[in-house]
PDB file of N, CA and C in Angstrom:
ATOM      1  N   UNK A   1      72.876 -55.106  58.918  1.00  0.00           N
ATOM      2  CA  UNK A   1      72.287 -53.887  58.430  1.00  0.00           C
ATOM      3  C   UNK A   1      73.218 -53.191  57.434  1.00  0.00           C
ATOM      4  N   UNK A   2      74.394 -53.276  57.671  1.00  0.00           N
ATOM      5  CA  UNK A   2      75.718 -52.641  56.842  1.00  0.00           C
ATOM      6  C   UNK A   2      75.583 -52.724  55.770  1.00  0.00           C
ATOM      7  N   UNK A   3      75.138 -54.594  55.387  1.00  0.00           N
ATOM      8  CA  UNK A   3      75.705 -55.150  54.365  1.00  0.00           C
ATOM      9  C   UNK A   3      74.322 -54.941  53.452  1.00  0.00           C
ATOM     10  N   UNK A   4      72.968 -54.937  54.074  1.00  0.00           N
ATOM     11  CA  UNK A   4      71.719 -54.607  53.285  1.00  0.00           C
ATOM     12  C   UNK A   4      71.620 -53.026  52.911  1.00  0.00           C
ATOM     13  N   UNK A   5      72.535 -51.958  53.514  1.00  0.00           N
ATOM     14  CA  UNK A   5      72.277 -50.866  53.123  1.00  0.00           C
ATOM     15  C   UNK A   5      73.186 -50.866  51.656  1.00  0.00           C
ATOM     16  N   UNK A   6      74.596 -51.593  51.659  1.00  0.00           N
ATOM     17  CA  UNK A   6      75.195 -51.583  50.647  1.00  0.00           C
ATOM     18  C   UNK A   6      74.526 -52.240  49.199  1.00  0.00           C
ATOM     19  N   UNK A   7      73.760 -53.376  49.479  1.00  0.00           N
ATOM     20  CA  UNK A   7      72.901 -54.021  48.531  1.00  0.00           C
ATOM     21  C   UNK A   7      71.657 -52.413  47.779  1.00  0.00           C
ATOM     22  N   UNK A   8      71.067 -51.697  48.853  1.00  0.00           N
ATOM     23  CA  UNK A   8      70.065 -50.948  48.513  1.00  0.00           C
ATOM     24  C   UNK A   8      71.129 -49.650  47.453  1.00  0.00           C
ATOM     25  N   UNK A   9      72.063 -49.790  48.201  1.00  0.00           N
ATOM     26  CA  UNK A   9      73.253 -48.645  47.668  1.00  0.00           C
ATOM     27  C   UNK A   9      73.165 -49.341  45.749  1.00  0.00           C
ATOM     28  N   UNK A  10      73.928 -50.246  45.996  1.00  0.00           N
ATOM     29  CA  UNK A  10      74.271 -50.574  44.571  1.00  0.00           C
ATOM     30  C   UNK A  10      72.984 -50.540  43.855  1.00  0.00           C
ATOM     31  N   UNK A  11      72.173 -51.446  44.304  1.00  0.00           N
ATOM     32  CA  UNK A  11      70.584 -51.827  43.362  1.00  0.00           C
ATOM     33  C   UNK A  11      70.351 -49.934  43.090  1.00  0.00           C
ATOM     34  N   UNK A  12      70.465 -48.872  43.430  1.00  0.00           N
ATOM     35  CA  UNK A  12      70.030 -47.946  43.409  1.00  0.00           C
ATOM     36  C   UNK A  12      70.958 -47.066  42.307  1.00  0.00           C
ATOM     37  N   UNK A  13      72.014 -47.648  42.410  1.00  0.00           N
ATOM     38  CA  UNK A  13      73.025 -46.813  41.088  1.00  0.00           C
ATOM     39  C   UNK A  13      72.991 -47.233  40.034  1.00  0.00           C
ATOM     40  N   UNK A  14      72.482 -48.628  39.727  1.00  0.00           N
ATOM     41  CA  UNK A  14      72.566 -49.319  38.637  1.00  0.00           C
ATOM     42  C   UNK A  14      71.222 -49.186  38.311  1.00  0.00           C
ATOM     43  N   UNK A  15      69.828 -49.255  39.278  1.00  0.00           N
ATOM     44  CA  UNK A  15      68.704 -49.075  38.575  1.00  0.00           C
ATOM     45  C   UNK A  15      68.230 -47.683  37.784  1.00  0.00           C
ATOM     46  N   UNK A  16      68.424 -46.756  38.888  1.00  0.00           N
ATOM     47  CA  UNK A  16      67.959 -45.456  38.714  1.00  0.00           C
ATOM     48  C   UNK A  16      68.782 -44.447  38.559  1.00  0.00           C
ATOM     49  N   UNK A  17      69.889 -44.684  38.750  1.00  0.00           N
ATOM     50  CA  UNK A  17      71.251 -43.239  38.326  1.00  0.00           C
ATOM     51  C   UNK A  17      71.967 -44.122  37.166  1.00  0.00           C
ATOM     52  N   UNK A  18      72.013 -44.948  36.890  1.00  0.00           N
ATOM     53  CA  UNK A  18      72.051 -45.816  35.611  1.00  0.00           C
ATOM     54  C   UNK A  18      74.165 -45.656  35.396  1.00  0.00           C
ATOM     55  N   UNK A  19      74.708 -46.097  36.362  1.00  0.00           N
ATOM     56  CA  UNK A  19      75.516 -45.584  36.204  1.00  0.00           C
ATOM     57  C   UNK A  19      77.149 -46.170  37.799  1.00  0.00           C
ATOM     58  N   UNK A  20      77.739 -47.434  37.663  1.00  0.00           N
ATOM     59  CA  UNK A  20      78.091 -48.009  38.799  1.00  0.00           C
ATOM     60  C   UNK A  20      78.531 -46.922  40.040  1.00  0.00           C
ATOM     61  N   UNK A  21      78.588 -47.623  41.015  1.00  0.00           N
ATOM     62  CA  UNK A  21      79.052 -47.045  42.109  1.00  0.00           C
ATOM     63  C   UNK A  21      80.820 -46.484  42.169  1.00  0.00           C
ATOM     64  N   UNK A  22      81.090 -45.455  42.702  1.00  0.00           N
ATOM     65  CA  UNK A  22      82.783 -44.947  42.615  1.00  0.00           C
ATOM     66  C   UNK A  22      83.397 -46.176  43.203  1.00  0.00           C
ATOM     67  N   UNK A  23      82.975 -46.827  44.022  1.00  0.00           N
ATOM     68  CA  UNK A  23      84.136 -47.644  44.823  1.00  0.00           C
ATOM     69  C   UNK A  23      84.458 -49.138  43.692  1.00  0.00           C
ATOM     70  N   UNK A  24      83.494 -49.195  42.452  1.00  0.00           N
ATOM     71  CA  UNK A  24      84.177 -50.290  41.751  1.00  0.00           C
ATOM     72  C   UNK A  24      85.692 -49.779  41.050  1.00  0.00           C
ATOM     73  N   UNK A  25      85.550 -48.991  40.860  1.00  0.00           N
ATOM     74  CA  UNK A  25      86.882 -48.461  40.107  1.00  0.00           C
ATOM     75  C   UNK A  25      88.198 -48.003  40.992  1.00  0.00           C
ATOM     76  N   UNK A  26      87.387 -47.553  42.325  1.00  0.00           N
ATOM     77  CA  UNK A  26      88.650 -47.631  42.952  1.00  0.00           C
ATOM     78  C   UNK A  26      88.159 -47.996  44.335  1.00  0.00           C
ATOM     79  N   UNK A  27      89.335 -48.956  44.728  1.00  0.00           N
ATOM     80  CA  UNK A  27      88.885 -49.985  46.075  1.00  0.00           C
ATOM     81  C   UNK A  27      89.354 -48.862  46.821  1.00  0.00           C
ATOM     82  N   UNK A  28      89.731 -48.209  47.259  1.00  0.00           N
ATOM     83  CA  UNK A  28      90.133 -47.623  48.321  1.00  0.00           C
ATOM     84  C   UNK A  28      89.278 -47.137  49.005  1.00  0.00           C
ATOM     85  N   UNK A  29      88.019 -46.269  47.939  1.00  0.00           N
ATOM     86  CA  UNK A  29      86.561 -45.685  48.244  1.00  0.00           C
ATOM     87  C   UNK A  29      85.827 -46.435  48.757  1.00  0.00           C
ATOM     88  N   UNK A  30      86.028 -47.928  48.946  1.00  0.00           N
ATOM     89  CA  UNK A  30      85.447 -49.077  49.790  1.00  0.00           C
ATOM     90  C   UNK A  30      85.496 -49.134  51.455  1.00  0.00           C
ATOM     91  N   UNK A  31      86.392 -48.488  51.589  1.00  0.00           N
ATOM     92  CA  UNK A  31      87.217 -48.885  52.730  1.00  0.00           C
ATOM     93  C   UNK A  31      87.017 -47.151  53.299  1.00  0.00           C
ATOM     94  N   UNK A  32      86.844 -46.048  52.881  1.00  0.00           N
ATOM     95  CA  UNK A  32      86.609 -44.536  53.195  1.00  0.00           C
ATOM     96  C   UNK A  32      85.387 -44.683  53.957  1.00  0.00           C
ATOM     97  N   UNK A  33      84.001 -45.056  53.649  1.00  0.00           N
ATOM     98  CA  UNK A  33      82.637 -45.350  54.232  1.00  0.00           C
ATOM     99  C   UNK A  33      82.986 -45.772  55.604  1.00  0.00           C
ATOM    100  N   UNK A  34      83.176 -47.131  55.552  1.00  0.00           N
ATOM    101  CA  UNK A  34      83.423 -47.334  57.181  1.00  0.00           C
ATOM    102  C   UNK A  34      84.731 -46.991  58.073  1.00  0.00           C
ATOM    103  N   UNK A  35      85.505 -46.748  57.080  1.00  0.00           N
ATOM    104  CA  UNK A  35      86.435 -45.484  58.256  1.00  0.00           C
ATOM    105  C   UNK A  35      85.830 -44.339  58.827  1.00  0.00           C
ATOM    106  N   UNK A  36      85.353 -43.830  58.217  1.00  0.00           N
ATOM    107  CA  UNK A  36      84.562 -42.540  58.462  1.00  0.00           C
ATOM    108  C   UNK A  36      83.545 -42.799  59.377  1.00  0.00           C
ATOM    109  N   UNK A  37      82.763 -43.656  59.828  1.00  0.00           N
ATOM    110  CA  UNK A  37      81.634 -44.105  60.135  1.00  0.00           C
ATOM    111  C   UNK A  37      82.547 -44.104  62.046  1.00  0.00           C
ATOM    112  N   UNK A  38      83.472 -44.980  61.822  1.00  0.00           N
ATOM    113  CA  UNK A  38      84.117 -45.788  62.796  1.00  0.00           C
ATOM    114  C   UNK A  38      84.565 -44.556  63.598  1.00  0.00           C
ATOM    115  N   UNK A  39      85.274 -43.367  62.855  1.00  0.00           N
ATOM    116  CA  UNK A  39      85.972 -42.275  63.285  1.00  0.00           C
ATOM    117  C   UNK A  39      84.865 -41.800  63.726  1.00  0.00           C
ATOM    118  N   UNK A  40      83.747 -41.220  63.146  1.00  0.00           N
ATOM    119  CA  UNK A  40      82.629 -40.410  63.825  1.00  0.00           C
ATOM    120  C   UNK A  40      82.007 -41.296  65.210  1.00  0.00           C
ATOM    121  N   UNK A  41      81.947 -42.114  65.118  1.00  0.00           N
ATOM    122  CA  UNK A  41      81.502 -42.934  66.491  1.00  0.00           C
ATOM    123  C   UNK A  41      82.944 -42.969  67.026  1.00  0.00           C
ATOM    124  N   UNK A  42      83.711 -42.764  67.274  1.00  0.00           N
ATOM    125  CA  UNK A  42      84.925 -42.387  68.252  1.00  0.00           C
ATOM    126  C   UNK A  42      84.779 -41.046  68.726  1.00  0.00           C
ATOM    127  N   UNK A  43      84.637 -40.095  67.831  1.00  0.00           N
ATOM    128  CA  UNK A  43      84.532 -38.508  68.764  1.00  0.00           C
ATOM    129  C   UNK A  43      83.500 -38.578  69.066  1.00  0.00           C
ATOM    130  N   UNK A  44      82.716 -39.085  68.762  1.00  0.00           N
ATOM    131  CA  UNK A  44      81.079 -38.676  69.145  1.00  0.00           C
ATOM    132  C   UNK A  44      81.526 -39.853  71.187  1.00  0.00           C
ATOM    133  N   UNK A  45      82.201 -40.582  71.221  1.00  0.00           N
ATOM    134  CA  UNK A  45      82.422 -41.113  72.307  1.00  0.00           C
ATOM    135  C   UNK A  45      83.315 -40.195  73.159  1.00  0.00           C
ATOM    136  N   UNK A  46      83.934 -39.300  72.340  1.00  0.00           N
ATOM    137  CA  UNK A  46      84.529 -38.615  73.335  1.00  0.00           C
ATOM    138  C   UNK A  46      86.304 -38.955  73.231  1.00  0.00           C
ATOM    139  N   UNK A  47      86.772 -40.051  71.920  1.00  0.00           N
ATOM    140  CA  UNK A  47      87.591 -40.686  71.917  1.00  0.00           C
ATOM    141  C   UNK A  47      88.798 -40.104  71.187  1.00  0.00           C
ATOM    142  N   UNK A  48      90.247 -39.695  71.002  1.00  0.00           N
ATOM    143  CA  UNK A  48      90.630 -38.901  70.266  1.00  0.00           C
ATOM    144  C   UNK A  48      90.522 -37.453  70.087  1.00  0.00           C
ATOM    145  N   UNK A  49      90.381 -36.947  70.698  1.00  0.00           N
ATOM    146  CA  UNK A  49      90.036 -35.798  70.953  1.00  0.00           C
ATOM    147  C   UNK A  49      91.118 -34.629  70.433  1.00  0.00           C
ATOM    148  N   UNK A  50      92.122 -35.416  70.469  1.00  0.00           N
ATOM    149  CA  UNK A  50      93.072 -34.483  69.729  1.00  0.00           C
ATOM    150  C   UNK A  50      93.004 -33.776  67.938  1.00  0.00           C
ATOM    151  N   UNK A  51      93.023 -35.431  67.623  1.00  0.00           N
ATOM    152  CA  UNK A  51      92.874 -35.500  66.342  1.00  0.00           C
ATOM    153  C   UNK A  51      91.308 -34.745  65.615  1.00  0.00           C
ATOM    154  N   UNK A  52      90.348 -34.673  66.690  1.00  0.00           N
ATOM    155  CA  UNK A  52      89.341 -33.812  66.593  1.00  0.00           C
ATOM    156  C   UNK A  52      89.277 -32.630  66.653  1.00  0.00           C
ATOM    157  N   UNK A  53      89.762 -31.874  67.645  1.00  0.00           N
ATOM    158  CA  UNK A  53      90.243 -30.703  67.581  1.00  0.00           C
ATOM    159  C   UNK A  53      91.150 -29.843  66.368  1.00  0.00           C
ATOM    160  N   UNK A  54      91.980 -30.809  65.803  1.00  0.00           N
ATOM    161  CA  UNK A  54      92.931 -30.543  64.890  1.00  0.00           C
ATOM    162  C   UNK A  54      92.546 -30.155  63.345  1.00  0.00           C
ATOM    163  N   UNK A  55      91.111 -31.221  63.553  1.00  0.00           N
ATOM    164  CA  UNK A  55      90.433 -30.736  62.051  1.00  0.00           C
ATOM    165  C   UNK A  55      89.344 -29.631  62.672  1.00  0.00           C
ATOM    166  N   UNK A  56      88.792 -29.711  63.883  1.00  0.00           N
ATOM    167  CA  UNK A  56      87.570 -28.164  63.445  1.00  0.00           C
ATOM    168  C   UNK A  56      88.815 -27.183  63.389  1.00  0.00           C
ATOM    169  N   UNK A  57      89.669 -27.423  63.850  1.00  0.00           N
ATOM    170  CA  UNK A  57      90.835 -25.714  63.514  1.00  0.00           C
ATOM    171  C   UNK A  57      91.207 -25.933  62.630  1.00  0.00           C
ATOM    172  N   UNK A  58      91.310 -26.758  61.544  1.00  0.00           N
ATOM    173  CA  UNK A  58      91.442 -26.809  59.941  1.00  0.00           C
ATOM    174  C   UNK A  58      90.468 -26.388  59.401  1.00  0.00           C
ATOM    175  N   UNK A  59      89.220 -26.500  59.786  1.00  0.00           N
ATOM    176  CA  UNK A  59      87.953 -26.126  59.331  1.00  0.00           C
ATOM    177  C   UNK A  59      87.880 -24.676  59.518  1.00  0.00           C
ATOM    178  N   UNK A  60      88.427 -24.265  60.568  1.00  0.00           N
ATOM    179  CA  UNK A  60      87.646 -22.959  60.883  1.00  0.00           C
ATOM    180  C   UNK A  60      88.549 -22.061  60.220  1.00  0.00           C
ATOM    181  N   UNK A  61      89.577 -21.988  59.297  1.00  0.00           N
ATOM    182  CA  UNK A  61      90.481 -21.497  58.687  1.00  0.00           C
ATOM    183  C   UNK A  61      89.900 -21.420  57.053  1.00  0.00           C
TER     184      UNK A  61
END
């Protein structure tokens, strides 16, 4: 499913925003998506909890 949402991703920047995706120019933005993904399904488990806490009190500032 990952890998067909990324196909719909690209086919969609190049057809209709006419214009490549950020992560060709820089790989790092490749690798941000499923970190993020991975991290949110960790607190959402209840996992880390520290490091969760640490950003809503960054947030709430």
């Amino acid at each position: 499913m990952f890998l067909i949402g990324w196909v719909f991703q690209s086919v969609g920047h190049v057809r209709y925003e006419h214009r490549k995706p950020a992560f060709v120019d820089d790989v790092i933005g490749l690798l941000i998506g499923p970190i993020f993904i991975l991290v949110e399904l960790l607190f959402g488990l209840g996992l880390m909890r520290e490091l969760h806490d640490a950003i809503r009190a960054r947030l709430a500032h």
